[in-house]
Protein backbone atom coordinates (compact mmCIF):
# COMPACT_ATOMS: atom_id res chain seq x y z
CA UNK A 1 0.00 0.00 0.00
CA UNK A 2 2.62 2.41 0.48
CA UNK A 3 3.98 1.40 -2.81
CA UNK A 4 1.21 2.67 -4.49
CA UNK A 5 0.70 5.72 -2.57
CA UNK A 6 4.19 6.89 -3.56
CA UNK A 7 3.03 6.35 -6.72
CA UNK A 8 0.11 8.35 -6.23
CA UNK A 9 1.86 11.14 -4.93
CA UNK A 10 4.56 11.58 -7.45
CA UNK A 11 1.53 11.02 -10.06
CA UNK A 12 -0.82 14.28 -8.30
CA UNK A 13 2.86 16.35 -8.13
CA UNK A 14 3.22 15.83 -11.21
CA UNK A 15 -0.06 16.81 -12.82
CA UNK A 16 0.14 20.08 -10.46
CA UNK A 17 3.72 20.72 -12.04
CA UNK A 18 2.23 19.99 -15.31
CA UNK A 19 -1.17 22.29 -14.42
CA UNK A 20 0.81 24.80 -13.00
CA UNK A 21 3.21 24.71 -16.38
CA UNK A 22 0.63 24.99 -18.26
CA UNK A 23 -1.75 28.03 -16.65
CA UNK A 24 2.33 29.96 -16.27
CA UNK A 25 2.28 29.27 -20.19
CA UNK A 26 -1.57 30.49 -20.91
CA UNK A 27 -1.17 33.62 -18.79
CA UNK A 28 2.28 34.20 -20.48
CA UNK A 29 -0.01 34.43 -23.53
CA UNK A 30 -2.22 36.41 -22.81
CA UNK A 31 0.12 39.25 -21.45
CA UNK A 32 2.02 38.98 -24.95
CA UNK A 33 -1.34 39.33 -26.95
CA UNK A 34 -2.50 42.50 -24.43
CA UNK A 35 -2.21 45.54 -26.28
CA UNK A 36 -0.34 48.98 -25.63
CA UNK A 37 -2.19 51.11 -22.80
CA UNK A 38 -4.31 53.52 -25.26
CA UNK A 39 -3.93 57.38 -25.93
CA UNK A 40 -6.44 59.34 -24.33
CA UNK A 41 -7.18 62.23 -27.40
CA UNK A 42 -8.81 65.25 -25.68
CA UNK A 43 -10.59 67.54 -27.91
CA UNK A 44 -10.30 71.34 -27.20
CA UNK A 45 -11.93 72.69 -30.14
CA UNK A 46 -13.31 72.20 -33.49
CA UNK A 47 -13.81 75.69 -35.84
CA UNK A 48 -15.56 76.28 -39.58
CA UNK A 49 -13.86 78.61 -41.27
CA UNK A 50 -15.87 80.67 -43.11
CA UNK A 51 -13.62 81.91 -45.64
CA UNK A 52 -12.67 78.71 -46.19
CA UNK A 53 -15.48 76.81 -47.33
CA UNK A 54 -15.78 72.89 -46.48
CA UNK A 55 -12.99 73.06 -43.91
CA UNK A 56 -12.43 73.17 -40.27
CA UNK A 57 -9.64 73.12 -37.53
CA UNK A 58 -9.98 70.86 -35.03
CA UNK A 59 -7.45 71.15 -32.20
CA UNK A 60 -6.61 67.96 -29.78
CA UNK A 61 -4.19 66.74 -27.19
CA UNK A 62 -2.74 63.36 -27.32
CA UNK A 63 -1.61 61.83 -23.35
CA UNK A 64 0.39 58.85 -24.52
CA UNK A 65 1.45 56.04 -21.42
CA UNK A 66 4.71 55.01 -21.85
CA UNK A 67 4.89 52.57 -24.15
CA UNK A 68 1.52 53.62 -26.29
CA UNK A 69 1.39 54.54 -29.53
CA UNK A 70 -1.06 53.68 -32.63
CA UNK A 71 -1.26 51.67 -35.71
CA UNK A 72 -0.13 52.71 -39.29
CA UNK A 73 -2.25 55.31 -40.06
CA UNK A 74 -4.01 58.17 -43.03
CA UNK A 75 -5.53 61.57 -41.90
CA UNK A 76 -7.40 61.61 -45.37
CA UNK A 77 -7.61 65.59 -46.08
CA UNK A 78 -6.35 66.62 -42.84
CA UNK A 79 -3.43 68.89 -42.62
CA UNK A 80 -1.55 67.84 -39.43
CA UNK A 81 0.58 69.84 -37.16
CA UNK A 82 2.02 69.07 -34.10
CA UNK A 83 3.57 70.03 -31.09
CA UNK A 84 5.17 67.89 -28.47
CA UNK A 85 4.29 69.48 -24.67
CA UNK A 86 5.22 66.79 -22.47
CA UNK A 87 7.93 63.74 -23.06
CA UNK A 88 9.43 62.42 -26.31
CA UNK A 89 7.11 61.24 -29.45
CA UNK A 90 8.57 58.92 -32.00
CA UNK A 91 7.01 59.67 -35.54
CA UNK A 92 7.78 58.33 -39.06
CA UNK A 93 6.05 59.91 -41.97
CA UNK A 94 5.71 58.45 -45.39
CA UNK A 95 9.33 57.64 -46.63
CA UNK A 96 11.01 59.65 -44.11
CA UNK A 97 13.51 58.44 -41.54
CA UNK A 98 11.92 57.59 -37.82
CA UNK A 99 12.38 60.98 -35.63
CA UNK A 100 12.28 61.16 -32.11
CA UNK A 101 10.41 64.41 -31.01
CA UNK A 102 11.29 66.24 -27.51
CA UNK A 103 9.64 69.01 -25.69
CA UNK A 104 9.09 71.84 -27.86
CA UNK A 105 9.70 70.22 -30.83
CA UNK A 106 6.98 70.08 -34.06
CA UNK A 107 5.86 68.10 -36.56
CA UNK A 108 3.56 68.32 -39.90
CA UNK A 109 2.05 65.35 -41.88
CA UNK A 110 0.67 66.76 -45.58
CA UNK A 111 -2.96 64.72 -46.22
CA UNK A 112 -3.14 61.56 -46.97
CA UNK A 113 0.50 60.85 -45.72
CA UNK A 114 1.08 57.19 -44.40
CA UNK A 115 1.60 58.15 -40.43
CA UNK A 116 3.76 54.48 -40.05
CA UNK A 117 5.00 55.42 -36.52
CA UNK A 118 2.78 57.20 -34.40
CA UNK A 119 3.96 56.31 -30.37
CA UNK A 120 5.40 57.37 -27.12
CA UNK A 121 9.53 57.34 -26.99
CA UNK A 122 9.90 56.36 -23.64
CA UNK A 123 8.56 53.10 -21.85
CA UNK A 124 8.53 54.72 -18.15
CA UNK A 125 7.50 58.39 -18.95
CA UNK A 126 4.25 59.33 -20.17
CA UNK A 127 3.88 61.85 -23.01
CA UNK A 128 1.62 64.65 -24.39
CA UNK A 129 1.23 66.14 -27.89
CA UNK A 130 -0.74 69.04 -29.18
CA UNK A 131 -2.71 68.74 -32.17
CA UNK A 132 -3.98 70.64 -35.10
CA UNK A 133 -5.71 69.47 -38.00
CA UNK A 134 -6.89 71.59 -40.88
CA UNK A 135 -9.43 69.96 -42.36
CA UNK A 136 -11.96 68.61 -45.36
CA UNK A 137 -15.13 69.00 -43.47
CA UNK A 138 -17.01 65.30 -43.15
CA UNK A 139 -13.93 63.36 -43.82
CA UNK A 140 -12.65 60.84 -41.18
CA UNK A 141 -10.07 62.36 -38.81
CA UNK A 142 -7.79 58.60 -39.24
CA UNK A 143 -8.29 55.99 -41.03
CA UNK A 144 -6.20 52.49 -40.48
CA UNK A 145 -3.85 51.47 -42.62
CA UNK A 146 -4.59 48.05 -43.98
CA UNK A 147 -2.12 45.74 -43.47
C-alpha cells in the first residue's frame, strides 16, 4: 500500500507541475497578446472657417502612457501639425527616416501621408502632444492602414 501511494503522490505532483506549467504558459499568452495602454485624445476645439469653405480646424491633445502609440495610419484631407508638450514622441512619416520628437519640438504630416510610426519614446514616462488638423469637413479624422 505504500507502494502505491508513492506512486500516487509523485503522479498528483506531477499533474500540479504539469497544471501549474501549463496556466504559467496560458497567462504568459495572454500578457504577450494585451495591447499597448491607449492614448487618451482630448478635444479642445473644433472651428468652420468661413472663408474657407468645407474646412475646419480641429485642435486635440494626445496623453500617450509610456509605451503607447497607434497603428499605421491616413488623416485623409487633414493637414496635421504638431507640437510635443510633455515627453518624447517617435514619428515616421511616409518615406522619411523615424524621428524622435522632444519638448518643444513640431511636426507636420501633408494629407493623406502614411503616419507608419505614431507612439510614445519612452517606456517609463508618459507623453503629451498638441494637435492641429486643418481639415476637409465630413472626412474621417484617421483611417487604419490596412495591413
Amino acid at each position: 500500500m505504500f507502494q502505491s501511494t508513492g506512486k500516487l503522490s509523485r503522479s498528483a505532483i506531477f499533474a500540479l507541475g504539469l497544471a501549474a506549467l501549463a496556466g504559467a504558459f496560458g497567462v504568459g499568452v495572454v500578457v504577450a497578446q494585451q495591447q499597448a495602454p491607449a492614448t487618451r485624445v482630448t478635444a479642445l476645439m473644433k472651428q468652420a472657417i468661413a472663408e474657407y469653405p468645407g474646412h475646419e480646424v480641429t485642435m486635440i491633445t494626445l496623453d500617450i502612457p509610456p509605451g503607447g502609440g497607434s497603428a499605421p495610419h491616413r488623416h485623409p484631407g487633414h493637414h496635421t501639425f504638431g507640437y510635443v508638450l510633455e515627453g518624447t514622441y517617435k514619428i515616421k512619416v511616409d518615406n522619411s527616416p523615424e524621428e524622435t520628437l522632444t519638448k518643444g519640438q513640431t511636426f507636420y504630416e501633408p494629407p493623406g501621408a502614411l503616419h507608419a510610426v505614431s507612439r510614445n519614446g519612452s517606456d517609463t514616462q508618459p507623453a503629451k502632444v498638441l494637435v492641429v488638423m486643418l481639415a476637409e469637413s465630413g472626412k474621417p479624422t484617421t483611417v487604419p492602414e490596412r495591413p
